[in-house]
PDB file of N, CA and C in Angstrom:
ATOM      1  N   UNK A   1     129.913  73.089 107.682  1.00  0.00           N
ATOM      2  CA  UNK A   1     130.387  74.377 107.250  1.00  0.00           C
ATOM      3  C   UNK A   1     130.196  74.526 105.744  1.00  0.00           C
ATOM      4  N   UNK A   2     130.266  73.431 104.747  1.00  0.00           N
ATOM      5  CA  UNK A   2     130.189  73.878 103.598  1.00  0.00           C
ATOM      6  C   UNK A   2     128.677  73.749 103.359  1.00  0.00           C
ATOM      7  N   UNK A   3     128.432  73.504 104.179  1.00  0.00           N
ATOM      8  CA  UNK A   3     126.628  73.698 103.750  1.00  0.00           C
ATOM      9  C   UNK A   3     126.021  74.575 103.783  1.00  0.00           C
ATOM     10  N   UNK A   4     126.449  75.483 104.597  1.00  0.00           N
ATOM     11  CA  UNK A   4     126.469  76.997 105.097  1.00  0.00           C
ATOM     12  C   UNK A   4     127.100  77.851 104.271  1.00  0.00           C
ATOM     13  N   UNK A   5     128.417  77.119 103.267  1.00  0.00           N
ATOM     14  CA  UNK A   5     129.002  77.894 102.482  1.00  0.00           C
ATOM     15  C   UNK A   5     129.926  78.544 103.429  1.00  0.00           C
ATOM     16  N   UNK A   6     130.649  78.603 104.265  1.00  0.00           N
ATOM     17  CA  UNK A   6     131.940  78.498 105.119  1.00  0.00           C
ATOM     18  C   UNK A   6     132.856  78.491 105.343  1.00  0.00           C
ATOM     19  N   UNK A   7     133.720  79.437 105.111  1.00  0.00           N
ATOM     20  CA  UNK A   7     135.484  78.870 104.940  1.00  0.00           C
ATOM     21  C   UNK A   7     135.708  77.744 106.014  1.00  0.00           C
ATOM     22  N   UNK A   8     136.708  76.960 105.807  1.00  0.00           N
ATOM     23  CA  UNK A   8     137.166  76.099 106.814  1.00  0.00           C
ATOM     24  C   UNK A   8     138.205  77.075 107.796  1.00  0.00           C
ATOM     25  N   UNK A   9     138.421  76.627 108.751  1.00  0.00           N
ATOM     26  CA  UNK A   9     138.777  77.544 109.707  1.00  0.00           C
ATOM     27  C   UNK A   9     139.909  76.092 110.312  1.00  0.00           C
ATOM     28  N   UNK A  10     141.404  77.266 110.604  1.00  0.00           N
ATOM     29  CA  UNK A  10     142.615  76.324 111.486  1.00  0.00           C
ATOM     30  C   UNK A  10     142.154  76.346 112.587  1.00  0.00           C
ATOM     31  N   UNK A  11     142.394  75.731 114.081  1.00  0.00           N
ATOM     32  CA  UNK A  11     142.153  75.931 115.112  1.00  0.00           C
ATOM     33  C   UNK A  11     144.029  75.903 115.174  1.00  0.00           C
ATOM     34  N   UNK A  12     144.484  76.262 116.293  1.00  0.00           N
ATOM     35  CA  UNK A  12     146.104  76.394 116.260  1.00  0.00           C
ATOM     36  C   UNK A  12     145.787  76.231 117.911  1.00  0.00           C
ATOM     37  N   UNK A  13     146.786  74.722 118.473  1.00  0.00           N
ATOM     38  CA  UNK A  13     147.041  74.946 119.609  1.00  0.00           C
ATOM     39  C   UNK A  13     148.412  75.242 120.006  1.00  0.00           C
ATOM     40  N   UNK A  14     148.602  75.704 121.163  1.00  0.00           N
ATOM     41  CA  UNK A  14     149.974  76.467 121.689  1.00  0.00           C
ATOM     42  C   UNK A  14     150.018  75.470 122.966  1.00  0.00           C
ATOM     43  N   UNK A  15     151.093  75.294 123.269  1.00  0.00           N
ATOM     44  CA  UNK A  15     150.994  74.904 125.445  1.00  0.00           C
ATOM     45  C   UNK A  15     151.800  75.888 125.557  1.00  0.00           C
ATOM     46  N   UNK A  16     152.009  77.214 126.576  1.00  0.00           N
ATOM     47  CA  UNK A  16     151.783  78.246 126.945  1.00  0.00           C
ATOM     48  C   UNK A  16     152.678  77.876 128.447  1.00  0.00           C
ATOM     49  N   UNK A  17     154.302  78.234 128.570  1.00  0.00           N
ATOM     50  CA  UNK A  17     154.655  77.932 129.702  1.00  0.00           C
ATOM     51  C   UNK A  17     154.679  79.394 130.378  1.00  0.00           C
ATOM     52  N   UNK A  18     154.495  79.391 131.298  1.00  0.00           N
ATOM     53  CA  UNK A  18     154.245  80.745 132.003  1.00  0.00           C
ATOM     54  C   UNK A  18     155.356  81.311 132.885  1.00  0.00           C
ATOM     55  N   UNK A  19     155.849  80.479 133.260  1.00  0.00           N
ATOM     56  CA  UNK A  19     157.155  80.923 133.929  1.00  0.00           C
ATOM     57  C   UNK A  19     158.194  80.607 133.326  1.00  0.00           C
ATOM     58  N   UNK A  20     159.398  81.923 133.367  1.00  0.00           N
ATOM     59  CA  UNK A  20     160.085  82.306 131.818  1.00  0.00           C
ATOM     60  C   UNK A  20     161.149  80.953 132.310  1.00  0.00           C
ATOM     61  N   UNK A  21     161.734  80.541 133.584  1.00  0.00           N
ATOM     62  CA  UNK A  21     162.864  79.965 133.887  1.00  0.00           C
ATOM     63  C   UNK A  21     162.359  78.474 133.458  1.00  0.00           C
ATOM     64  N   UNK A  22     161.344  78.139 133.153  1.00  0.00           N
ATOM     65  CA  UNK A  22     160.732  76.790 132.903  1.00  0.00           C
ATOM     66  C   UNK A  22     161.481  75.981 130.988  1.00  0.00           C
ATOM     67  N   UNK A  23     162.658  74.865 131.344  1.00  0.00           N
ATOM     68  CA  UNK A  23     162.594  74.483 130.455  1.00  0.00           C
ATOM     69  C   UNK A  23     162.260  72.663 129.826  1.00  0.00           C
ATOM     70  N   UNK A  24     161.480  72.685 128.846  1.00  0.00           N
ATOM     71  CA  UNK A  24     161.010  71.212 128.390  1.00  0.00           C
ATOM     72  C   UNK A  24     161.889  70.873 127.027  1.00  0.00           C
ATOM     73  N   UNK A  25     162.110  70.274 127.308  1.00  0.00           N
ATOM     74  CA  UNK A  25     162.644  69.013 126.039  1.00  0.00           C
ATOM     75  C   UNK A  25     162.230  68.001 125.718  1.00  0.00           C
ATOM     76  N   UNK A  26     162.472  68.007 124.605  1.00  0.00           N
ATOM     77  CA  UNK A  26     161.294  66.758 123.099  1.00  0.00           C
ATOM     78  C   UNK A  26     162.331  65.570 122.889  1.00  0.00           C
ATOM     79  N   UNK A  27     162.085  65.098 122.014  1.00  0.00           N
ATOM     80  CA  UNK A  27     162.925  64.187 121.246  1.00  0.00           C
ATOM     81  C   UNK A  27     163.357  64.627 120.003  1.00  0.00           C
ATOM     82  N   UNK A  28     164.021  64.402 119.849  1.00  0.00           N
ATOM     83  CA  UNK A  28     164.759  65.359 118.420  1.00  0.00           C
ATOM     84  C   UNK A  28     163.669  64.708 117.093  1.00  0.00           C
ATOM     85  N   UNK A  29     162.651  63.777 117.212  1.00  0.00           N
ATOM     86  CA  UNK A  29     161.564  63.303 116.234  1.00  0.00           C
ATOM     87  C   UNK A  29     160.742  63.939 116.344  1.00  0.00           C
ATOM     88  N   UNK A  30     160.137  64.618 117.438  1.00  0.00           N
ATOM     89  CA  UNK A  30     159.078  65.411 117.455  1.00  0.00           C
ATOM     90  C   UNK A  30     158.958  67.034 117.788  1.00  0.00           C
ATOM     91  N   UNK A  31     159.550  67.524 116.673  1.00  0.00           N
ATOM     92  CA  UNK A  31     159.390  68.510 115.502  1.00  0.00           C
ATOM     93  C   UNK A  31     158.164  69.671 115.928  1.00  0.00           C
ATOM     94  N   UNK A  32     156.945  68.614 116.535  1.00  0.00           N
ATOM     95  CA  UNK A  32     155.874  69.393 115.944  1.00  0.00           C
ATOM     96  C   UNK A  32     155.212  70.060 117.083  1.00  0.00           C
ATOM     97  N   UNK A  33     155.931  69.594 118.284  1.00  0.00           N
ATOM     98  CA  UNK A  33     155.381  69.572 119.982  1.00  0.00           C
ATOM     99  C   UNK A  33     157.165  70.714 119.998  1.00  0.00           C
ATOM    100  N   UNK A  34     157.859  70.633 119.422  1.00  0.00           N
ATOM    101  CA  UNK A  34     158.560  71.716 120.405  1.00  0.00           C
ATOM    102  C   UNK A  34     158.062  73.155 119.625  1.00  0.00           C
ATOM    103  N   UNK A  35     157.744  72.989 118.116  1.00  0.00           N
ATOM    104  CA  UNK A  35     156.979  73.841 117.752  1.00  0.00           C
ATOM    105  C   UNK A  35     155.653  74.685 118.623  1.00  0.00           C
ATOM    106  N   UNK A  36     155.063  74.007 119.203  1.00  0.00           N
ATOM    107  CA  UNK A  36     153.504  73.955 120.084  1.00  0.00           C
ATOM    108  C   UNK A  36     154.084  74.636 121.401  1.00  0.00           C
ATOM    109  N   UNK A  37     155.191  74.392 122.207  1.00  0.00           N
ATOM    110  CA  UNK A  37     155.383  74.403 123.352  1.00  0.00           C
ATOM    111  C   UNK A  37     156.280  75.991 123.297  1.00  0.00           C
ATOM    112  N   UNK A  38     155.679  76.855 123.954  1.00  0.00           N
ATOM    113  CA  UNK A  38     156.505  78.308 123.805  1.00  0.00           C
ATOM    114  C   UNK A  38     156.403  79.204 124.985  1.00  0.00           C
ATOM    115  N   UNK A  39     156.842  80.112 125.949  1.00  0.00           N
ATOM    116  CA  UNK A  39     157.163  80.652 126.651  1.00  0.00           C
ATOM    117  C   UNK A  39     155.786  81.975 126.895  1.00  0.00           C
ATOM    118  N   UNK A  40     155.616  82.093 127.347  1.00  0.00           N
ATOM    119  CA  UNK A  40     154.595  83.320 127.414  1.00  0.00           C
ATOM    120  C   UNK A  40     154.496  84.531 126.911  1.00  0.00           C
ATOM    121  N   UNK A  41     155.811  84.700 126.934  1.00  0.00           N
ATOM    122  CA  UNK A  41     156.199  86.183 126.417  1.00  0.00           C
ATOM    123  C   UNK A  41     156.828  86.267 124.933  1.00  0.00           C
ATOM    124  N   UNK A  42     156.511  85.009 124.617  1.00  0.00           N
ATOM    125  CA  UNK A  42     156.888  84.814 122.566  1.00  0.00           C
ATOM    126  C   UNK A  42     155.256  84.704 121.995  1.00  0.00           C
ATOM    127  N   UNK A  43     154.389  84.546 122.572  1.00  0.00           N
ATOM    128  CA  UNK A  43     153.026  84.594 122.238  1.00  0.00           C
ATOM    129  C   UNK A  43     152.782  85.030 121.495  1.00  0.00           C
ATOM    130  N   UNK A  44     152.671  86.802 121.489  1.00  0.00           N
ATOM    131  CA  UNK A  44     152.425  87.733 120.551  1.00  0.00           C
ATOM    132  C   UNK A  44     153.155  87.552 119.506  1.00  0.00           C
ATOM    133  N   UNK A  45     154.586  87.435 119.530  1.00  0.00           N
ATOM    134  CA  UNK A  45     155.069  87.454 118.337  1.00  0.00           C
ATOM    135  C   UNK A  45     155.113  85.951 117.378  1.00  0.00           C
ATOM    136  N   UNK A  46     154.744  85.076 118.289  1.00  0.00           N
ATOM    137  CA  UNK A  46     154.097  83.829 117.581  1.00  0.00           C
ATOM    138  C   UNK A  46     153.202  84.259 116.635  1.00  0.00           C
ATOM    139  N   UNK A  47     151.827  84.642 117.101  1.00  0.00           N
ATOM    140  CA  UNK A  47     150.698  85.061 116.827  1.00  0.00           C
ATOM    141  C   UNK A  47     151.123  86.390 114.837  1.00  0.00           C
ATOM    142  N   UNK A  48     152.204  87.213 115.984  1.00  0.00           N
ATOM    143  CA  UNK A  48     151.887  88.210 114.611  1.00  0.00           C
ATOM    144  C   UNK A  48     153.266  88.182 113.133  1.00  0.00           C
ATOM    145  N   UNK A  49     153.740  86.463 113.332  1.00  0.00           N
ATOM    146  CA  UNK A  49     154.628  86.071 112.377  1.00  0.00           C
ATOM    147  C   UNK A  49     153.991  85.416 111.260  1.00  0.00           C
ATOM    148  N   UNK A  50     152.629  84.727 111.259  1.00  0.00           N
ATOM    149  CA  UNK A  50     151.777  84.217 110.535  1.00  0.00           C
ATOM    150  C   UNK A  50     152.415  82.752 110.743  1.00  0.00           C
ATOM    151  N   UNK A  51     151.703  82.221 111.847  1.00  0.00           N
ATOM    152  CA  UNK A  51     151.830  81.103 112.407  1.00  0.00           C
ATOM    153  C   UNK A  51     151.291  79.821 111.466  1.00  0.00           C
ATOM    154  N   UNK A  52     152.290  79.178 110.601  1.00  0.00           N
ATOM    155  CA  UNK A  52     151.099  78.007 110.165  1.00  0.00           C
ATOM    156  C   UNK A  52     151.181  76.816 111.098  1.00  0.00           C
ATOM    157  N   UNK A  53     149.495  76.392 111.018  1.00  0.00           N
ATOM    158  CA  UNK A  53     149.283  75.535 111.873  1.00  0.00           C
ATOM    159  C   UNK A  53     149.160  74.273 111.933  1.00  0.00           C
ATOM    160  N   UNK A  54     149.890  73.280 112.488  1.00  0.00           N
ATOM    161  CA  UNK A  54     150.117  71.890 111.980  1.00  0.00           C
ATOM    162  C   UNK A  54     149.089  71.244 112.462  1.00  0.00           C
ATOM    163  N   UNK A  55     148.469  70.060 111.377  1.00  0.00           N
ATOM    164  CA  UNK A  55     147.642  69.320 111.091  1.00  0.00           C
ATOM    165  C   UNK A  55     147.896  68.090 111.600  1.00  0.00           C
ATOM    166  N   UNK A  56     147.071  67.421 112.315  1.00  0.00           N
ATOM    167  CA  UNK A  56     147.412  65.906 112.958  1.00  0.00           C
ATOM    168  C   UNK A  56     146.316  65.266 112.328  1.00  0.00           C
TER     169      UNK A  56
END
């Protein structure tokens, strides 16, 4: 990409539970997966809060 002259670009993953009655639990250490893990119908407003995207 910078050879091309390129911004670097986030990729942002989500896991996307689809059915609203569906609930998962983390470990109170990992912060970054209950962040990732969201309901279907918070999507959009994930998306239009200016999501920053965590780096592994």
């Amino acid at each position: 990409m910078k050879k091309n002259d390129l911004k670097e670009i986030s990729i942002v993953t989500f896991i996307i539970i689809s059915h609203p009655s569906t609930i998962i639990t983390t470990a109170p250490d990992k912060q970054e997966v209950y962040e990732m893990v969201i309901h279907s119908a918070a999507l959009p407003s994930k998306l239009d809060t200016g999501y920053k995207p965590i780096f592994f």
